[in-house]
PDB file of N, CA and C in Angstrom:
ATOM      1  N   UNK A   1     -21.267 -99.103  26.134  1.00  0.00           N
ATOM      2  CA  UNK A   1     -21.895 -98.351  25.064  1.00  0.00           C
ATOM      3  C   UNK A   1     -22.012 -96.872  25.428  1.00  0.00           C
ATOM      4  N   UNK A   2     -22.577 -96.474  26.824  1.00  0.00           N
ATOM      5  CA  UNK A   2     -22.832 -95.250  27.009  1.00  0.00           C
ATOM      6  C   UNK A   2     -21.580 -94.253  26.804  1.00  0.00           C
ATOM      7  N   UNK A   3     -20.123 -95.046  27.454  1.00  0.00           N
ATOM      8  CA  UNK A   3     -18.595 -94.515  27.408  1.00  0.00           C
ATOM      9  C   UNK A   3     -18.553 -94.109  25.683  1.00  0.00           C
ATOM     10  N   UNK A   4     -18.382 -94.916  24.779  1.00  0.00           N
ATOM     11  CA  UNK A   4     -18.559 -95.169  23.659  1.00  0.00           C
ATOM     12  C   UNK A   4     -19.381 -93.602  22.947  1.00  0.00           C
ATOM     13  N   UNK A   5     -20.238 -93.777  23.414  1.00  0.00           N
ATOM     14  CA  UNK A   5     -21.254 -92.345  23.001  1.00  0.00           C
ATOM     15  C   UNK A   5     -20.759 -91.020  23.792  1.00  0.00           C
ATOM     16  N   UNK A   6     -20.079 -91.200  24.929  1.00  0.00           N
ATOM     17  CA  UNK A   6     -19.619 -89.768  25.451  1.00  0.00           C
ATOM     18  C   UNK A   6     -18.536 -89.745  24.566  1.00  0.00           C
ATOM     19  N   UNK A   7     -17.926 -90.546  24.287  1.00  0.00           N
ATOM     20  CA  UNK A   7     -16.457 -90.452  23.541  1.00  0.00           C
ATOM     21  C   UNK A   7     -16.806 -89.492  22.395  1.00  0.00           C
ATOM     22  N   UNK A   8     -17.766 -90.230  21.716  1.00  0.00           N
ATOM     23  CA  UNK A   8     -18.302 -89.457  20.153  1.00  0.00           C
ATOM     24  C   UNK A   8     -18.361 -88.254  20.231  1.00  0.00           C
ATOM     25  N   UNK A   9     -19.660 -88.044  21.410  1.00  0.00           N
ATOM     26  CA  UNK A   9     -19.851 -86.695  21.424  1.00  0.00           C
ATOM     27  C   UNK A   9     -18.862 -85.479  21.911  1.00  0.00           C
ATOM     28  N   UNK A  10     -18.151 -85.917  22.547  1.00  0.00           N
ATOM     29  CA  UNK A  10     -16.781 -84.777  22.736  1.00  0.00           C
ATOM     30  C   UNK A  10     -15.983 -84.926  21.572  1.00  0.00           C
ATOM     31  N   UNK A  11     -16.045 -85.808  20.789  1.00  0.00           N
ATOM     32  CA  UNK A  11     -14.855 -85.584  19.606  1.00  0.00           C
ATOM     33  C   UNK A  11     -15.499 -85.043  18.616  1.00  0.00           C
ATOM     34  N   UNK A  12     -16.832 -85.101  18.539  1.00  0.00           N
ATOM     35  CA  UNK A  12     -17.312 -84.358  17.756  1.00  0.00           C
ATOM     36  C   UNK A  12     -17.810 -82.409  18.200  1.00  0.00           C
ATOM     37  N   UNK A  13     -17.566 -82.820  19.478  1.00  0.00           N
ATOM     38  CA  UNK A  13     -18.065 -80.741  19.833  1.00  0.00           C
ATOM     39  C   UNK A  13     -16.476 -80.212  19.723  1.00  0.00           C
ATOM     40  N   UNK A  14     -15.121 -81.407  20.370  1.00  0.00           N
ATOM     41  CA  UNK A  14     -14.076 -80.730  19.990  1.00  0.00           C
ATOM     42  C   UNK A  14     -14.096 -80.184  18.286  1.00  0.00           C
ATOM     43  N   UNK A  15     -14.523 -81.709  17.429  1.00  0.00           N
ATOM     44  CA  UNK A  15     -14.071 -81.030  16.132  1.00  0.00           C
ATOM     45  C   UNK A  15     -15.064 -79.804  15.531  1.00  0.00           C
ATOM     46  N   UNK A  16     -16.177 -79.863  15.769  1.00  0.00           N
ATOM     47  CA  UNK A  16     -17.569 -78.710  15.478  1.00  0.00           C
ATOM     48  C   UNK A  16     -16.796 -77.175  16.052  1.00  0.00           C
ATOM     49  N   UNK A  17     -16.220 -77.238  17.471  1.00  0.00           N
ATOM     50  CA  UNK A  17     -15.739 -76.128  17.994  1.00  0.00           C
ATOM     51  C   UNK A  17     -14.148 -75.643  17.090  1.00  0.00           C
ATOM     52  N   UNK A  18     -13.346 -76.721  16.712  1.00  0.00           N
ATOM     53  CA  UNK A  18     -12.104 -76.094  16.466  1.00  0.00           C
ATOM     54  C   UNK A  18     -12.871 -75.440  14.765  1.00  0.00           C
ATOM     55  N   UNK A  19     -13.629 -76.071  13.678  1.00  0.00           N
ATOM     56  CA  UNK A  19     -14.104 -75.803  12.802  1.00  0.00           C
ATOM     57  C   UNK A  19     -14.549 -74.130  12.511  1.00  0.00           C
ATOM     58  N   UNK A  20     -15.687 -73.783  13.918  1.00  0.00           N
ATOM     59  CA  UNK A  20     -16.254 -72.918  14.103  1.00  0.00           C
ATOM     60  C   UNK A  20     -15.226 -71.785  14.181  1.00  0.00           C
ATOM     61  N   UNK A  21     -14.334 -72.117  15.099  1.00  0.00           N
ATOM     62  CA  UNK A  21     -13.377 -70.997  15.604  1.00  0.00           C
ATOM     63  C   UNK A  21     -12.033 -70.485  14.819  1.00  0.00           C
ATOM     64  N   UNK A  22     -11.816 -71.693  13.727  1.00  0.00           N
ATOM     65  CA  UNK A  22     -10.641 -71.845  12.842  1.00  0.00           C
ATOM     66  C   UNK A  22     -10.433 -70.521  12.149  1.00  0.00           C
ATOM     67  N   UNK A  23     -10.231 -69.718  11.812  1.00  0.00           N
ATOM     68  CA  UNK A  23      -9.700 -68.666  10.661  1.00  0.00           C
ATOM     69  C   UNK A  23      -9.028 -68.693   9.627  1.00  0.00           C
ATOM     70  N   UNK A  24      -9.186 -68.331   8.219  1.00  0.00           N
ATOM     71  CA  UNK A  24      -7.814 -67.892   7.560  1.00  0.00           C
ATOM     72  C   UNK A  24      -6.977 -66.865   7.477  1.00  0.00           C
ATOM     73  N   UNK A  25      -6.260 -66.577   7.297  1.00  0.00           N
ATOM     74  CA  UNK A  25      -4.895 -65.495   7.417  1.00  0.00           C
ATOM     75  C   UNK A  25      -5.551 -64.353   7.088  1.00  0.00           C
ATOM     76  N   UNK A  26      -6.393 -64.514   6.041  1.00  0.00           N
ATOM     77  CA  UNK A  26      -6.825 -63.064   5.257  1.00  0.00           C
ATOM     78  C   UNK A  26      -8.129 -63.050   6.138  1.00  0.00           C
ATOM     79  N   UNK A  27      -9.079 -63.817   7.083  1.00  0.00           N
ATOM     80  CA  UNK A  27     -10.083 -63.687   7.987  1.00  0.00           C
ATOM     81  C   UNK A  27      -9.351 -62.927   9.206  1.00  0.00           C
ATOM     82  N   UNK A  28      -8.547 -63.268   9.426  1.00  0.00           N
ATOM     83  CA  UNK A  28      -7.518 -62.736  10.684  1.00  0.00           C
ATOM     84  C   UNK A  28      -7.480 -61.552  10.446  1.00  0.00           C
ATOM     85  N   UNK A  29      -6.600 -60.980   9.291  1.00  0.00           N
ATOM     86  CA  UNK A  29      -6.116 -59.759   8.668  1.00  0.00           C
ATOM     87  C   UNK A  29      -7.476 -58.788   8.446  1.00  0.00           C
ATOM     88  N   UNK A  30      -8.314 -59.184   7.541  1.00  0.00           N
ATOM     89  CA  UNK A  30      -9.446 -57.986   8.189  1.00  0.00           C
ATOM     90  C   UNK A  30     -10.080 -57.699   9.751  1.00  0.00           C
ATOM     91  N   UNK A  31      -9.898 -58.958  10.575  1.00  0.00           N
ATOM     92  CA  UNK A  31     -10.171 -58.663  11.812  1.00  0.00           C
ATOM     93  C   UNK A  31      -9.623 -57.526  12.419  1.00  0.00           C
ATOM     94  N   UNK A  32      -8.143 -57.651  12.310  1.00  0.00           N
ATOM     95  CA  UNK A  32      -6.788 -57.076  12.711  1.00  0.00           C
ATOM     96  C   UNK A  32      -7.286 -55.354  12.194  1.00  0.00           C
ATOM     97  N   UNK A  33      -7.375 -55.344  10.788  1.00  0.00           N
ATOM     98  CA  UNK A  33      -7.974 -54.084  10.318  1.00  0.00           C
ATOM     99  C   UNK A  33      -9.336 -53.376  10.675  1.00  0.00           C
ATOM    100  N   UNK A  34     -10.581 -54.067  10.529  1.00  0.00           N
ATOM    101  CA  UNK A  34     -11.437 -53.746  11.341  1.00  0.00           C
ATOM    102  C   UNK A  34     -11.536 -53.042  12.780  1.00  0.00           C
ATOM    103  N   UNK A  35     -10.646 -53.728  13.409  1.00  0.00           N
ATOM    104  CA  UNK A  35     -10.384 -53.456  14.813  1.00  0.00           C
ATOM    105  C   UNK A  35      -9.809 -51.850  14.763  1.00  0.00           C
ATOM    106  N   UNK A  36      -8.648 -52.138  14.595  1.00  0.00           N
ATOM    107  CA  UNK A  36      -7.978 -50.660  14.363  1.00  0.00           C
ATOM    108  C   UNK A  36      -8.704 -49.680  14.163  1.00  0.00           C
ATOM    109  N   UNK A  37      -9.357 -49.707  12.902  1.00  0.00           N
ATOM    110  CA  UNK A  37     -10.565 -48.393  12.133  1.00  0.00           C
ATOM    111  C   UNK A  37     -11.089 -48.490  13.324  1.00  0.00           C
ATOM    112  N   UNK A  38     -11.659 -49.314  14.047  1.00  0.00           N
ATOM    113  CA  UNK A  38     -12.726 -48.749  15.550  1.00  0.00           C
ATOM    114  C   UNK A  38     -11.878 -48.193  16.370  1.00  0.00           C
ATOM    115  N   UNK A  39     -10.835 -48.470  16.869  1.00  0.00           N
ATOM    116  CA  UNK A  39     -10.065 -47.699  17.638  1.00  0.00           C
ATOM    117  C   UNK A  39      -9.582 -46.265  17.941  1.00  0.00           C
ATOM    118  N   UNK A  40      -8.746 -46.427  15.962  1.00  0.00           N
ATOM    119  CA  UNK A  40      -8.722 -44.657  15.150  1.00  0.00           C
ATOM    120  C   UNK A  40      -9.891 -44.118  15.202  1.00  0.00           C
ATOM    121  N   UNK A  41     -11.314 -44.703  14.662  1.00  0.00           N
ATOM    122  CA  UNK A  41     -12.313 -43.600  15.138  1.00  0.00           C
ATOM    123  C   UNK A  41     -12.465 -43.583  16.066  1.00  0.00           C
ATOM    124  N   UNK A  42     -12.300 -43.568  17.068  1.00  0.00           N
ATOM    125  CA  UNK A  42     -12.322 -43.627  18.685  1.00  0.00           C
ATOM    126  C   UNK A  42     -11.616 -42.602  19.180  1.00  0.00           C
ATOM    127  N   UNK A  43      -9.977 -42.817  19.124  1.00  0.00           N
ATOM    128  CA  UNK A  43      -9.295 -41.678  18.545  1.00  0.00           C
ATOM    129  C   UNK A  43      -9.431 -40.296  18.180  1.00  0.00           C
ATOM    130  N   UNK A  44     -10.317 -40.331  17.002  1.00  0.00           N
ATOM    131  CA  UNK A  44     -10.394 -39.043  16.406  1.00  0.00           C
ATOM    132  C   UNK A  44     -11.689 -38.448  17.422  1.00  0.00           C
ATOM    133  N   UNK A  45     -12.124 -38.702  17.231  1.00  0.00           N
ATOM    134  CA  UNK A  45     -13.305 -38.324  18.192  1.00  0.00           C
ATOM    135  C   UNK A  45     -12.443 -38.503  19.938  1.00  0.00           C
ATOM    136  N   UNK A  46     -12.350 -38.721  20.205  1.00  0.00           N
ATOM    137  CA  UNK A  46     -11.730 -37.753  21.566  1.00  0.00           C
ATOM    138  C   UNK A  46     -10.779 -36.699  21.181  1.00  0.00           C
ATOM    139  N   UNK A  47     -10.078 -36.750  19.890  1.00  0.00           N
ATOM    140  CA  UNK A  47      -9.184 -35.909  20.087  1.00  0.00           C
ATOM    141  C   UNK A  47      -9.863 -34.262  19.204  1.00  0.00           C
ATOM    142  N   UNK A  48     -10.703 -34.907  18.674  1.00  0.00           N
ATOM    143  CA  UNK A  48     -12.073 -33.540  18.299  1.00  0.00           C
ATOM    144  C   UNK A  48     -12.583 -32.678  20.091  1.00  0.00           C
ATOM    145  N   UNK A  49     -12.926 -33.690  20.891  1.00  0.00           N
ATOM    146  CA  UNK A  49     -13.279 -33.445  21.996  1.00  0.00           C
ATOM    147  C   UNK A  49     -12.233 -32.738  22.559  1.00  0.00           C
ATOM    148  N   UNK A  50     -11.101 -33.009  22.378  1.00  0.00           N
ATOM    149  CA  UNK A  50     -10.174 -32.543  23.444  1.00  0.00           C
ATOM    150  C   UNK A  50      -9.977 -31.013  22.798  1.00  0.00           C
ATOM    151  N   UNK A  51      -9.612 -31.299  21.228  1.00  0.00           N
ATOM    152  CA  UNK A  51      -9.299 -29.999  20.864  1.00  0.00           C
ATOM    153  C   UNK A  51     -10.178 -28.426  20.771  1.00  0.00           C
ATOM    154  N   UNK A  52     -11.113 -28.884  21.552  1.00  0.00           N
ATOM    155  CA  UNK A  52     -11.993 -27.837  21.813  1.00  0.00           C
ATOM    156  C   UNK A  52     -12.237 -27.829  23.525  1.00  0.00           C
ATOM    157  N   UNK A  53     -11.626 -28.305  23.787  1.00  0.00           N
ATOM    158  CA  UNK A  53     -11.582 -27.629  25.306  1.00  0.00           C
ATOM    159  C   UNK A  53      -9.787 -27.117  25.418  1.00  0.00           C
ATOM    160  N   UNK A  54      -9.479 -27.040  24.963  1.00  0.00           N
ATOM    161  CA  UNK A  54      -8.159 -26.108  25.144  1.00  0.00           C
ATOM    162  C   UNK A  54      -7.357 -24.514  23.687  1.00  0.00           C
ATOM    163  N   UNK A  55      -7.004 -24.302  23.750  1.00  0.00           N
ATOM    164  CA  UNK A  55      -6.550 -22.816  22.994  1.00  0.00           C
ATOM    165  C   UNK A  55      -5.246 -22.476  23.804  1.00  0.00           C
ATOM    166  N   UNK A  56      -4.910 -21.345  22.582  1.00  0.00           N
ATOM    167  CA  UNK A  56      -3.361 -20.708  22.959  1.00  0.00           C
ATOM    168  C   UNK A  56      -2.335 -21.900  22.540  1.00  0.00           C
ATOM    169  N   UNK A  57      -1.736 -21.564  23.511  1.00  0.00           N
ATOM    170  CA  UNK A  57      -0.081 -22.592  23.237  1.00  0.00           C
ATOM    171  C   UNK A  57      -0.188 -23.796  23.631  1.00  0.00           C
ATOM    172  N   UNK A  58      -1.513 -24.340  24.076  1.00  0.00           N
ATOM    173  CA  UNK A  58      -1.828 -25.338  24.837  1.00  0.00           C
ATOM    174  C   UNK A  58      -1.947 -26.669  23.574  1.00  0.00           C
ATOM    175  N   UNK A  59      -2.648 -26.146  22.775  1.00  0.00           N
ATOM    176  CA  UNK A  59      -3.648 -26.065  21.750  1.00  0.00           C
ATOM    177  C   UNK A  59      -2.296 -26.225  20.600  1.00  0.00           C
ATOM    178  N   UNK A  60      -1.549 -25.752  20.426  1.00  0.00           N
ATOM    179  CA  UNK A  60      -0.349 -25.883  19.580  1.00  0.00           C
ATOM    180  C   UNK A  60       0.719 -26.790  20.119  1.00  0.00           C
ATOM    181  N   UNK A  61       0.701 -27.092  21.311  1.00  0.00           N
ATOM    182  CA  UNK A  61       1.679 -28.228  21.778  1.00  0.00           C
ATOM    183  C   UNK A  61       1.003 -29.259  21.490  1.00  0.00           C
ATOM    184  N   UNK A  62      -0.427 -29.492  21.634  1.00  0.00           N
ATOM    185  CA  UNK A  62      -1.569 -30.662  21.726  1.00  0.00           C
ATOM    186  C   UNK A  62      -1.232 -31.323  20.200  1.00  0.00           C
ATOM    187  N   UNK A  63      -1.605 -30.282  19.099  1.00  0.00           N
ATOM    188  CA  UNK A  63      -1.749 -30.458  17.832  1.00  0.00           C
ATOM    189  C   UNK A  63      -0.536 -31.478  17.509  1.00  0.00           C
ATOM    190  N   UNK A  64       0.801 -30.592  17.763  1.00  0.00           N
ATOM    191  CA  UNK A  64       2.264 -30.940  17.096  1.00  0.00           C
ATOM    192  C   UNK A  64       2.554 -32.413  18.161  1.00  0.00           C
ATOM    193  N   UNK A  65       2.317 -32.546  19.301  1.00  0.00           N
ATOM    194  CA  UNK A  65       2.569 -34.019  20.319  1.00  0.00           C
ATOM    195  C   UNK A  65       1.891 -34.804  19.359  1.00  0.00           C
ATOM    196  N   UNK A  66       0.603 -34.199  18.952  1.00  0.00           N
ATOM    197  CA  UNK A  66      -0.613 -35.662  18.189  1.00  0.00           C
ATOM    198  C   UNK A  66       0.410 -35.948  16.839  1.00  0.00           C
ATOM    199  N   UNK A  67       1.023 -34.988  16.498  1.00  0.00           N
ATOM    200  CA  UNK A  67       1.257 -35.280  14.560  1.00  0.00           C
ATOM    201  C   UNK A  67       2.711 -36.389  14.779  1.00  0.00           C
ATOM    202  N   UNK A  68       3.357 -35.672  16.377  1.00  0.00           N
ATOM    203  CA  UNK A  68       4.399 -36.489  16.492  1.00  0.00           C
ATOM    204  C   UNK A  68       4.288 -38.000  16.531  1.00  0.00           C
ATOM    205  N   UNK A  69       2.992 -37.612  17.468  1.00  0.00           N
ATOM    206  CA  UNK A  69       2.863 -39.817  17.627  1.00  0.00           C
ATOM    207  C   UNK A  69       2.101 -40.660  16.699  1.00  0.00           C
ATOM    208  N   UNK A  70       1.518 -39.587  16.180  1.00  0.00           N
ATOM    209  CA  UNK A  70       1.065 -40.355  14.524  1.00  0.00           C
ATOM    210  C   UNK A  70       2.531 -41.011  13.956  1.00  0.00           C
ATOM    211  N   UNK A  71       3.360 -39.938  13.657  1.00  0.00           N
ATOM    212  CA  UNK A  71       4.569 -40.726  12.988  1.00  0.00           C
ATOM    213  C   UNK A  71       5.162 -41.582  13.839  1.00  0.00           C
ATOM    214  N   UNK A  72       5.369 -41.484  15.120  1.00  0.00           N
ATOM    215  CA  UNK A  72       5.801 -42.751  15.874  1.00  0.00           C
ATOM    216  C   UNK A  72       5.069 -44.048  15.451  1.00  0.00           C
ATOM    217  N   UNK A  73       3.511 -43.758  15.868  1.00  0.00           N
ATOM    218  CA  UNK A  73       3.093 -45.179  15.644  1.00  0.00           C
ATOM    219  C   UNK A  73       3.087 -45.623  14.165  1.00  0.00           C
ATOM    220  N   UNK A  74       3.344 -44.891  13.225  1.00  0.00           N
ATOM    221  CA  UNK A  74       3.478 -45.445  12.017  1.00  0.00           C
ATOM    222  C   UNK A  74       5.056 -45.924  11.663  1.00  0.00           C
ATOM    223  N   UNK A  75       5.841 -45.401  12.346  1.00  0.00           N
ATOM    224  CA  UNK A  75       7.233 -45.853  11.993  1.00  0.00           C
ATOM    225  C   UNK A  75       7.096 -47.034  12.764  1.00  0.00           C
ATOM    226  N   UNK A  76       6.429 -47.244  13.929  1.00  0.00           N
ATOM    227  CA  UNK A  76       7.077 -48.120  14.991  1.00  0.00           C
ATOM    228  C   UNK A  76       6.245 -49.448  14.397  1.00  0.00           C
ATOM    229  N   UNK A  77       4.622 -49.391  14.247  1.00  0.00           N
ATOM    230  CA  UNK A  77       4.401 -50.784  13.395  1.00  0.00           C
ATOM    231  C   UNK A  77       4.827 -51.116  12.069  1.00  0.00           C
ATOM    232  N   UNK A  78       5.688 -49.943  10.986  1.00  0.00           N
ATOM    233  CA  UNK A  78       6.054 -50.693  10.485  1.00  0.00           C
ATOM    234  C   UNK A  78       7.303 -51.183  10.689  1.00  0.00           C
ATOM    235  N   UNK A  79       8.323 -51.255  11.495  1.00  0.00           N
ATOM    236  CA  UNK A  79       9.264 -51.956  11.671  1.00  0.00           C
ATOM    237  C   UNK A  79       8.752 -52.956  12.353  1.00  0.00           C
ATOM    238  N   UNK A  80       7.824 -53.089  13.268  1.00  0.00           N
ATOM    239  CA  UNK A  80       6.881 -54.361  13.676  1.00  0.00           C
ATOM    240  C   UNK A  80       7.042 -55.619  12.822  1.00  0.00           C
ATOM    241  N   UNK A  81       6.167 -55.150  11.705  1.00  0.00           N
ATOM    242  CA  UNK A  81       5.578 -55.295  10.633  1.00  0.00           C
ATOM    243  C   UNK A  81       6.957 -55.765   9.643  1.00  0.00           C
ATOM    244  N   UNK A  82       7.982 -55.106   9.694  1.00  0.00           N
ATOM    245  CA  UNK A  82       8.732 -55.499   8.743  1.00  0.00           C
ATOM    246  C   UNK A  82       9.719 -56.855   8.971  1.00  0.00           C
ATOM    247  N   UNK A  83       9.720 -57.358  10.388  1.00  0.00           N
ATOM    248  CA  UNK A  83       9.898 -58.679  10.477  1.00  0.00           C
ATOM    249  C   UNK A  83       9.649 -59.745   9.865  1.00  0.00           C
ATOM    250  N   UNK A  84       8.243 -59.574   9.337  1.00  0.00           N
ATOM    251  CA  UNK A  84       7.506 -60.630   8.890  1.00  0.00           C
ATOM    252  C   UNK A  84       7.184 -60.248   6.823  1.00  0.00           C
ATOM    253  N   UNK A  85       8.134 -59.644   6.628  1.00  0.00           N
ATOM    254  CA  UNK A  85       8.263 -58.751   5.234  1.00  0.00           C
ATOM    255  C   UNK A  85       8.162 -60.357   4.237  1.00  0.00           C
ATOM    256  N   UNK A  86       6.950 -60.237   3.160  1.00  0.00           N
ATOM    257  CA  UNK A  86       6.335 -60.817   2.647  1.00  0.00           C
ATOM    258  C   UNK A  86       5.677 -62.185   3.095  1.00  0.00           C
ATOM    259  N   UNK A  87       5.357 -62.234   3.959  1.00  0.00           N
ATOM    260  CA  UNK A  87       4.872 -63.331   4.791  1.00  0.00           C
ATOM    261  C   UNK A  87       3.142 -62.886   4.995  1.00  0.00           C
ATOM    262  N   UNK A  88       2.362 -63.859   4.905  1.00  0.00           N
ATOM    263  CA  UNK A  88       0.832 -63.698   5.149  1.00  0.00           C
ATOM    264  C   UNK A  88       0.320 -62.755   6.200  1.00  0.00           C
ATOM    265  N   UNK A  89       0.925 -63.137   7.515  1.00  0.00           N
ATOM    266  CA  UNK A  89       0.879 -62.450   8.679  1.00  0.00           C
ATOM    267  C   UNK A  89       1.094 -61.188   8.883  1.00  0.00           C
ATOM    268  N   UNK A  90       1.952 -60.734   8.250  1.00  0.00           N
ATOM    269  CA  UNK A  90       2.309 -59.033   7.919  1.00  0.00           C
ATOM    270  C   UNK A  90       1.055 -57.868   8.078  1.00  0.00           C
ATOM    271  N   UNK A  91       0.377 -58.233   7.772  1.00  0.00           N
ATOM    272  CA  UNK A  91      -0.828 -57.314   8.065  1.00  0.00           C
ATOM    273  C   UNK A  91      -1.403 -57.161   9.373  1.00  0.00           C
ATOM    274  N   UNK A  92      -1.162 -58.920   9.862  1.00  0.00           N
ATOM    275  CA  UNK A  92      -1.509 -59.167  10.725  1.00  0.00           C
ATOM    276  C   UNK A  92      -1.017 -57.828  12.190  1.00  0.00           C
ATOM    277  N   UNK A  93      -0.060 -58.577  12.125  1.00  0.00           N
ATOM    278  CA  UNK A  93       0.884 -57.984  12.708  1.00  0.00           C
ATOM    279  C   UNK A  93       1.238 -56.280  12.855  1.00  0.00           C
ATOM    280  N   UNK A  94       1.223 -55.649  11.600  1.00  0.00           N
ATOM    281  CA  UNK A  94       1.173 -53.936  11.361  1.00  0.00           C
ATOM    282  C   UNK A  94      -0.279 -53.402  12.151  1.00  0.00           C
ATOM    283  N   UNK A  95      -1.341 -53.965  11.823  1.00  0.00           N
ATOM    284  CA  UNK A  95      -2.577 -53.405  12.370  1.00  0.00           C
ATOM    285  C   UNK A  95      -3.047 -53.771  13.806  1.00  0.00           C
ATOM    286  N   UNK A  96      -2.142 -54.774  14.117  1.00  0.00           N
ATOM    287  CA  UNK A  96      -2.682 -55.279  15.777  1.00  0.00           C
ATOM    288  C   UNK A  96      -1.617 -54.197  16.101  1.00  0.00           C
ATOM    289  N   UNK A  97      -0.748 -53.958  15.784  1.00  0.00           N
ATOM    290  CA  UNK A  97       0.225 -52.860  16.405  1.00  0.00           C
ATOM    291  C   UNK A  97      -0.447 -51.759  16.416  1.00  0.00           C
ATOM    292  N   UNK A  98      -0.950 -51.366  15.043  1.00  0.00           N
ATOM    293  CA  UNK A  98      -1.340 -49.954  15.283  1.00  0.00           C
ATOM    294  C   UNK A  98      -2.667 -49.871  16.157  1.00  0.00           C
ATOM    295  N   UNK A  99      -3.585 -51.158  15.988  1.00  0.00           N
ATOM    296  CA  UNK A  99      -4.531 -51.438  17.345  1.00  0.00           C
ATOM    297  C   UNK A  99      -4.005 -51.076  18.359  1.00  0.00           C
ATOM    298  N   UNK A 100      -2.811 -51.651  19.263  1.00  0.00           N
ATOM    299  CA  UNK A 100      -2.510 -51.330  20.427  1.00  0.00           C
ATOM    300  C   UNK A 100      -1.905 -50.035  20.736  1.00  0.00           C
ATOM    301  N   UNK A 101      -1.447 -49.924  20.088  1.00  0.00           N
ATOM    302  CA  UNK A 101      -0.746 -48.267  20.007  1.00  0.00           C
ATOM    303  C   UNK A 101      -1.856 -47.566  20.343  1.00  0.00           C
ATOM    304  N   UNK A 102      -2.323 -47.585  19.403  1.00  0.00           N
ATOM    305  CA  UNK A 102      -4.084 -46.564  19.581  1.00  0.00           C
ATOM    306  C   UNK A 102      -4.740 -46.749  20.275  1.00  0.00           C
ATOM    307  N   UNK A 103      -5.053 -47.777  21.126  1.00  0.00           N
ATOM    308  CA  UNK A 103      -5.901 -47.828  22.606  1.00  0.00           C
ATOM    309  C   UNK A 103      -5.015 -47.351  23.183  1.00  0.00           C
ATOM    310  N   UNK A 104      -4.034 -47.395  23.739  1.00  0.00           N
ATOM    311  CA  UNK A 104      -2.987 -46.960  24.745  1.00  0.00           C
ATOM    312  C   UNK A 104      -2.853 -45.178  24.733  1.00  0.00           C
ATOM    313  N   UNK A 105      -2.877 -45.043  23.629  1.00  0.00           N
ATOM    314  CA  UNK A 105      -3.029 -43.146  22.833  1.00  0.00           C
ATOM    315  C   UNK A 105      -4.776 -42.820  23.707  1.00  0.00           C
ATOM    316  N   UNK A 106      -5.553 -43.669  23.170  1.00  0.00           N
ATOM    317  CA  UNK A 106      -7.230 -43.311  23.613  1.00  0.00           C
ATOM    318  C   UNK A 106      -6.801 -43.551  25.543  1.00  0.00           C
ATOM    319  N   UNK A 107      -6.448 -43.762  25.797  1.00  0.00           N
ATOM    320  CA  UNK A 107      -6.311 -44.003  27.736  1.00  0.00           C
ATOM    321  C   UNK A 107      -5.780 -42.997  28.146  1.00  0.00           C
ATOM    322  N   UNK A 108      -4.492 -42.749  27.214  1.00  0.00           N
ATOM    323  CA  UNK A 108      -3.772 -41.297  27.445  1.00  0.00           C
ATOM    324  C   UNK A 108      -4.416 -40.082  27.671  1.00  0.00           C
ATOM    325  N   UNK A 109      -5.520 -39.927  26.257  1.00  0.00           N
ATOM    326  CA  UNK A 109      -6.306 -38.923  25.792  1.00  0.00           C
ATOM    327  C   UNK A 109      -7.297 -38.643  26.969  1.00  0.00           C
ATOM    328  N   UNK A 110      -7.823 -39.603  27.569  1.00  0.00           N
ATOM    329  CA  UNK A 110      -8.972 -40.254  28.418  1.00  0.00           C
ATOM    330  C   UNK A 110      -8.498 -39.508  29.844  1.00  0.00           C
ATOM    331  N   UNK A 111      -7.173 -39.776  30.605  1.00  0.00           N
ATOM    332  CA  UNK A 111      -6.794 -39.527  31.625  1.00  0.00           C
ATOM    333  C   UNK A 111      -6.665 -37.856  31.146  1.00  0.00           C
ATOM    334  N   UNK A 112      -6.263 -37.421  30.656  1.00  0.00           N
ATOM    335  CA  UNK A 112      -5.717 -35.950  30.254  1.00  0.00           C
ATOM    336  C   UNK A 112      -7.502 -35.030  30.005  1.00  0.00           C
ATOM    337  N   UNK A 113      -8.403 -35.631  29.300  1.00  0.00           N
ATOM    338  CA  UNK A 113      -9.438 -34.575  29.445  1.00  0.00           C
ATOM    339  C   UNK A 113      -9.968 -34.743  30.774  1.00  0.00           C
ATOM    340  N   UNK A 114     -10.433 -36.558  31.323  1.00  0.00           N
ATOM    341  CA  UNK A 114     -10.446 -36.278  32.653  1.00  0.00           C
ATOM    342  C   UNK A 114     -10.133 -35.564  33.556  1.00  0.00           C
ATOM    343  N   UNK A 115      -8.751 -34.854  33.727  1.00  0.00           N
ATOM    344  CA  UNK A 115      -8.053 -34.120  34.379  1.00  0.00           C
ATOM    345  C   UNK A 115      -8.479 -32.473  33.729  1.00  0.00           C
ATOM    346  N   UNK A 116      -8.535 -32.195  32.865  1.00  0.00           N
ATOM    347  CA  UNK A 116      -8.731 -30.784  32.067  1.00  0.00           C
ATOM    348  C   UNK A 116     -10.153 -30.702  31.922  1.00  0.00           C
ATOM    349  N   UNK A 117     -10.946 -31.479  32.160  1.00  0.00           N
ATOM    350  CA  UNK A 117     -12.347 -30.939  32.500  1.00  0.00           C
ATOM    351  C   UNK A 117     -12.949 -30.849  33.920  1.00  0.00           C
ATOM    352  N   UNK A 118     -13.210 -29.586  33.939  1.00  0.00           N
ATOM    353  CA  UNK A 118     -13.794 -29.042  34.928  1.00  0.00           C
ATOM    354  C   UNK A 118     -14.895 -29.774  36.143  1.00  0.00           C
ATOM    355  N   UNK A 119     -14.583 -30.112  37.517  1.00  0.00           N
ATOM    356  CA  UNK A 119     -15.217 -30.833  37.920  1.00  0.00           C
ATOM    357  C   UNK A 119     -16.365 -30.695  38.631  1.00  0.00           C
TER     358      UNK A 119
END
């Protein structure tokens, strides 16, 4: 009997746990989006920070590198993204890209004022 009752109770925390944790596509997809917006503002705000500790030509390379990798990371998740062209996941997929892109940009940003602020 006691075997019997452990049995239950793990098939029931497995099924309670897969329930809990389950998602739908469009639960996923705002995750995916959510995320990002925290990232980009993350983003913008260091790169507010940065752009006031530098001037001159410094300051004009900074600007035109940032506008460049904006269009990178927008060309590059959507060809990501265009794999999966009308498929649920598609969103999925475009915004976890531009998620990762953009932390990787914020580490960049991170090491570079580190280095350009005064110690």
């Amino acid at each position: 009997m006691n075997k019997l009752k452990t049995a239950f109770y793990i098939l029931a925390f497995v099924f309670l746990s897969n329930s809990l944790l389950s998602q739908t596509q469009a639960e996923m997809n705002k995750e995916a989006i959510k995320s990002y917006e925290k990232s980009d503002l993350e983003l913008n705000n260091l790169y507010k920070k940065f752009i006031n500790l530098i001037e001159g030509e410094t300051k004009t390379l900074f600007i035109q590198a940032q506008r460049n990798w904006i269009a990178f990371k927008e060309q590059q998740c959507k060809f990501e993204a265009s794999i999966y062209e009308g498929g649920s996941i598609q969103p999925l997929i475009k915004f976890d890209c531009l998620d990762r892109i953009t932390k990787s940009r914020i580490s960049e940003l991170k090491e570079i004022i580190d280095e350009t602020l005064p110690k």
